[in-house]
Protein backbone atom coordinates (compact mmCIF):
# COMPACT_ATOMS: atom_id res chain seq x y z
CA UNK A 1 -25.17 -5.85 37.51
CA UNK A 2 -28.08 -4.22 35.79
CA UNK A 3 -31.08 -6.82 34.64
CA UNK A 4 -29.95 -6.60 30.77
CA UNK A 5 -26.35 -7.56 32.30
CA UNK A 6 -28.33 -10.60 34.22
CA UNK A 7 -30.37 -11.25 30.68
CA UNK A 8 -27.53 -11.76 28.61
CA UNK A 9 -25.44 -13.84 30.71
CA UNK A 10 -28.23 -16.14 31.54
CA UNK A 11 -29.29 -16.30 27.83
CA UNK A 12 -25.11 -16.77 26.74
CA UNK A 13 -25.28 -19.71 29.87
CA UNK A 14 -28.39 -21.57 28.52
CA UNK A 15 -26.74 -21.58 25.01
CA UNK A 16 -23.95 -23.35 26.60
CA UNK A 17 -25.83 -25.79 28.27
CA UNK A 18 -27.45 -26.77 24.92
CA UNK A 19 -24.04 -26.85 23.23
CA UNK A 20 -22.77 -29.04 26.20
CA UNK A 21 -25.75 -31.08 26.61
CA UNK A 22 -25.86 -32.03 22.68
CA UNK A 23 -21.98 -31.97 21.95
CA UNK A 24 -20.00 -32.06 24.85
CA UNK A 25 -18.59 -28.97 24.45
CA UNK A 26 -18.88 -25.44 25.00
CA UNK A 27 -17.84 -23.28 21.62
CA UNK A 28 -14.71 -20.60 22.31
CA UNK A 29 -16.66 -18.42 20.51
CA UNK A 30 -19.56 -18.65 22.74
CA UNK A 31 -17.68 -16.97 25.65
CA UNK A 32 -15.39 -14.76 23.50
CA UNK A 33 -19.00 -12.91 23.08
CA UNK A 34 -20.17 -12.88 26.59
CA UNK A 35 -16.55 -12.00 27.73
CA UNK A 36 -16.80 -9.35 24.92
CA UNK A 37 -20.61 -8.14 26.02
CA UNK A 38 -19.31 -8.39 29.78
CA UNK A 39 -16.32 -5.76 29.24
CA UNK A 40 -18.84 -3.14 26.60
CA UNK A 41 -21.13 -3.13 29.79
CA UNK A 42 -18.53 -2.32 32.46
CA UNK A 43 -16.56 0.17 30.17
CA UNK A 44 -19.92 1.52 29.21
CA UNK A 45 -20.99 1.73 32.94
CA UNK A 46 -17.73 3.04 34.82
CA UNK A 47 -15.29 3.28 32.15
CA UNK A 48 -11.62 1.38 32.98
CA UNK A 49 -12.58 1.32 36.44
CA UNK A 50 -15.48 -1.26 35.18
CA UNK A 51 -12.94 -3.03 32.79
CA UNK A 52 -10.84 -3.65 36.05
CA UNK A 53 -13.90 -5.17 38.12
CA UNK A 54 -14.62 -7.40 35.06
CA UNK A 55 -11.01 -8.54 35.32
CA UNK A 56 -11.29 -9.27 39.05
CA UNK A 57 -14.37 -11.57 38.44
CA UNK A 58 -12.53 -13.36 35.73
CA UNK A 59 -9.22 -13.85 37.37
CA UNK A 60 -10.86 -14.79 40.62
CA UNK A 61 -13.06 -17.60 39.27
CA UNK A 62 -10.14 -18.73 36.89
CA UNK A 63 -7.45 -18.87 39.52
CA UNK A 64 -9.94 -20.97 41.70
CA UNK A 65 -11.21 -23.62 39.58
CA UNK A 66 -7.81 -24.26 37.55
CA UNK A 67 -6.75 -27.07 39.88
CA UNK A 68 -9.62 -28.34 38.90
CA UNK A 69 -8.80 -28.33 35.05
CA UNK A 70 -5.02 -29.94 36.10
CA UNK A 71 -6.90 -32.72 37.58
CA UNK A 72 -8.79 -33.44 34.57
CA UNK A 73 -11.73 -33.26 37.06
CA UNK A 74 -13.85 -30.35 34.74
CA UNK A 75 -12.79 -29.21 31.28
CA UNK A 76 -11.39 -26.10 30.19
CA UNK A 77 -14.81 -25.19 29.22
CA UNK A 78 -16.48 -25.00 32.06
CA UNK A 79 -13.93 -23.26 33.68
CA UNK A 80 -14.08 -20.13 30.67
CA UNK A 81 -17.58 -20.53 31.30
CA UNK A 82 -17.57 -19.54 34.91
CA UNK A 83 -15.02 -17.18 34.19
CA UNK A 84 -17.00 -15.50 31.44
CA UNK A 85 -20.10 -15.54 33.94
CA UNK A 86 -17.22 -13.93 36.47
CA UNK A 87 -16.85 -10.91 34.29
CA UNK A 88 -20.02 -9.54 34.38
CA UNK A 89 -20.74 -9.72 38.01
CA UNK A 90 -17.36 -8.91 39.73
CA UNK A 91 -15.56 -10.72 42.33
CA UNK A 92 -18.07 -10.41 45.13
CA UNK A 93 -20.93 -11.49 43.47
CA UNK A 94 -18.58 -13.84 40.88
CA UNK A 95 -17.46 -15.65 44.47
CA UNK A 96 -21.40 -15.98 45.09
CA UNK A 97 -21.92 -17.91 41.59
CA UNK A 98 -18.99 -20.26 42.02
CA UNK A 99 -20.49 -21.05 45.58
CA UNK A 100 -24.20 -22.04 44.64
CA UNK A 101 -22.29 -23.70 41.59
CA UNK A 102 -20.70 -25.78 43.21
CA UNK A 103 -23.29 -26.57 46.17
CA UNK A 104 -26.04 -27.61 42.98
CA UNK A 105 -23.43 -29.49 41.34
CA UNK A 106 -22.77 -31.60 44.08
CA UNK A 107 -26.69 -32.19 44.74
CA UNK A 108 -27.19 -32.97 40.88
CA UNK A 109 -24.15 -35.35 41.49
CA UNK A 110 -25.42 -36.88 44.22
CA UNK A 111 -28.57 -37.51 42.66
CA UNK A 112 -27.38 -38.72 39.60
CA UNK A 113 -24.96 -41.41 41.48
CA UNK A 114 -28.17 -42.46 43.79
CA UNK A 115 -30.02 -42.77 40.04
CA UNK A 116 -27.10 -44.50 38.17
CA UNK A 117 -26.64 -46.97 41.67
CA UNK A 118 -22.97 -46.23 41.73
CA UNK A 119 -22.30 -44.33 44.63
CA UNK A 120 -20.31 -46.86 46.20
CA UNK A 121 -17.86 -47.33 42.78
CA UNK A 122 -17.61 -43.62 42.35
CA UNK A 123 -16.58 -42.96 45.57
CA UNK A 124 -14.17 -45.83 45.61
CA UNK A 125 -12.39 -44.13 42.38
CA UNK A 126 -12.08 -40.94 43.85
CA UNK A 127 -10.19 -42.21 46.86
CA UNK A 128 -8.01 -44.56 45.07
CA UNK A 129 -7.50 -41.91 42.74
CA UNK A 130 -6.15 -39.67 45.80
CA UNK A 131 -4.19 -42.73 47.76
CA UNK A 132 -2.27 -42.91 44.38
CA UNK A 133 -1.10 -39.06 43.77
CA UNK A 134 1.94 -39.67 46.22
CA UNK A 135 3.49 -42.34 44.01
CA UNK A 136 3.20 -40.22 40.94
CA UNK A 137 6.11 -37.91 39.20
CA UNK A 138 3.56 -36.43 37.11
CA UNK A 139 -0.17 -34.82 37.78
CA UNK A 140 -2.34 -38.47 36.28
CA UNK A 141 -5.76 -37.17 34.74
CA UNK A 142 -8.80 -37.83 36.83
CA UNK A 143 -11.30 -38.36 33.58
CA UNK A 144 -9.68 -41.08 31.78
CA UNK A 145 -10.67 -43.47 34.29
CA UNK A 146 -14.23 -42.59 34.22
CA UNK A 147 -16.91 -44.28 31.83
CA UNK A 148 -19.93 -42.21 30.73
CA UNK A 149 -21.77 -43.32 33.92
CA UNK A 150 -19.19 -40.59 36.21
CA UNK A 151 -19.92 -37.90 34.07
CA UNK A 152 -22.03 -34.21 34.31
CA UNK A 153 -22.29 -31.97 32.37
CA UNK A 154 -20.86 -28.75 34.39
CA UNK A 155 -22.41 -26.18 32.63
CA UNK A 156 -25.92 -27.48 33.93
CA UNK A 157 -24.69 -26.31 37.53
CA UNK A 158 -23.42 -22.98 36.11
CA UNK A 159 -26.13 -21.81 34.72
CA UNK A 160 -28.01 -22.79 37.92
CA UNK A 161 -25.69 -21.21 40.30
CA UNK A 162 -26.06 -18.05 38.42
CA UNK A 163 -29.33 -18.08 38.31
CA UNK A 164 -29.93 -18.70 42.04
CA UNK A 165 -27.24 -15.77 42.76
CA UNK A 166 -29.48 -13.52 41.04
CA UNK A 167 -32.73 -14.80 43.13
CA UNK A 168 -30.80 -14.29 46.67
CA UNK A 169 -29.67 -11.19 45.82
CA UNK A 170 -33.08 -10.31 44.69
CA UNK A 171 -34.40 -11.36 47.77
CA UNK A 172 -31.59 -9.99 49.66
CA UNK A 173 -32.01 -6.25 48.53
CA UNK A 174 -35.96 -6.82 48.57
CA UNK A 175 -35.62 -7.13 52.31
CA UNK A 176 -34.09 -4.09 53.17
């Protein structure tokens, strides 16, 4: 990824985390740019070989949040989101972002159940909610049953796990 690659996907992610922070949403039209800015820079760079790599990034970050999204456990959003951010990195360094995403977004979580003193509740819903899936015919959503006080915004984690990507790998190539 070059740095104005790393600029305008950080930029694209921080616009998201406003939109998500203030309307609990992140716009279709926010990621239909980056998705289109992320497939101009790969063409531009290596031609259809690039547009292929962008693909990869996508479909691999896609394909392994989904179950996520069929759970009802993140929304769609955040799942285009960390697609979007897959398509201008690639799958190797796409598979980095979703890793550090998900490692801050369970340390934000954690704090935020410490902070909200419902650990124990929380917890207790997620295991009931897994001790029921047996008796079900049909996938039950995981989000209805959760109040305002089980909630994050995903796109906070994201941006975060993007950003500390691009640190690592910063410090990664610094050191050789």
């Amino acid at each position: 990824m070059t740095r104005i690659d790393q600029v305008t996907l950080l930029v694209l992610l921080s616009a998201a985390v406003v939109c998500d922070l203030e309307q609990e949403k992140i716009p279709n039209a926010l990621v239909s740019a980056g998705m289109v800015c992320a497939l101009a820079g790969h063409l531009l760079r290596s031609g259809p070989r690039g547009l292929a790599d962008a693909a990869a990034g996508f479909a691999l970050l896609f394909l392994l949040t989904v179950w996520l999204w069929l759970f009802r456990m993140i929304g769609a959003g955040d799942i285009k989101l960390l697609s979007m951010a897959g398509s201008f990195a690639g799958p190797r360094m796409a598979f980095h972002f979703l890793i550090c995403s998900f490692l801050i977004g369970s340390l934000i979580s954690l704090v935020l159940l410490i902070r909200r003193g419902n650990f124990l509740s929380r917890f207790q819903y997620f295991i009931n909610y897994f001790k029921t899936l047996p008796e079900c015919d049909s996938l039950p959503a995981y989000l209805p049953g959760v109040t305002q006080d089980g909630r994050m915004c995903f796109s906070v984690p994201v941006l975060a796990g993007v950003w500390t990507t691009f640190l690592l790998e910063t410090f990664v190539s610094g050191r050789r």
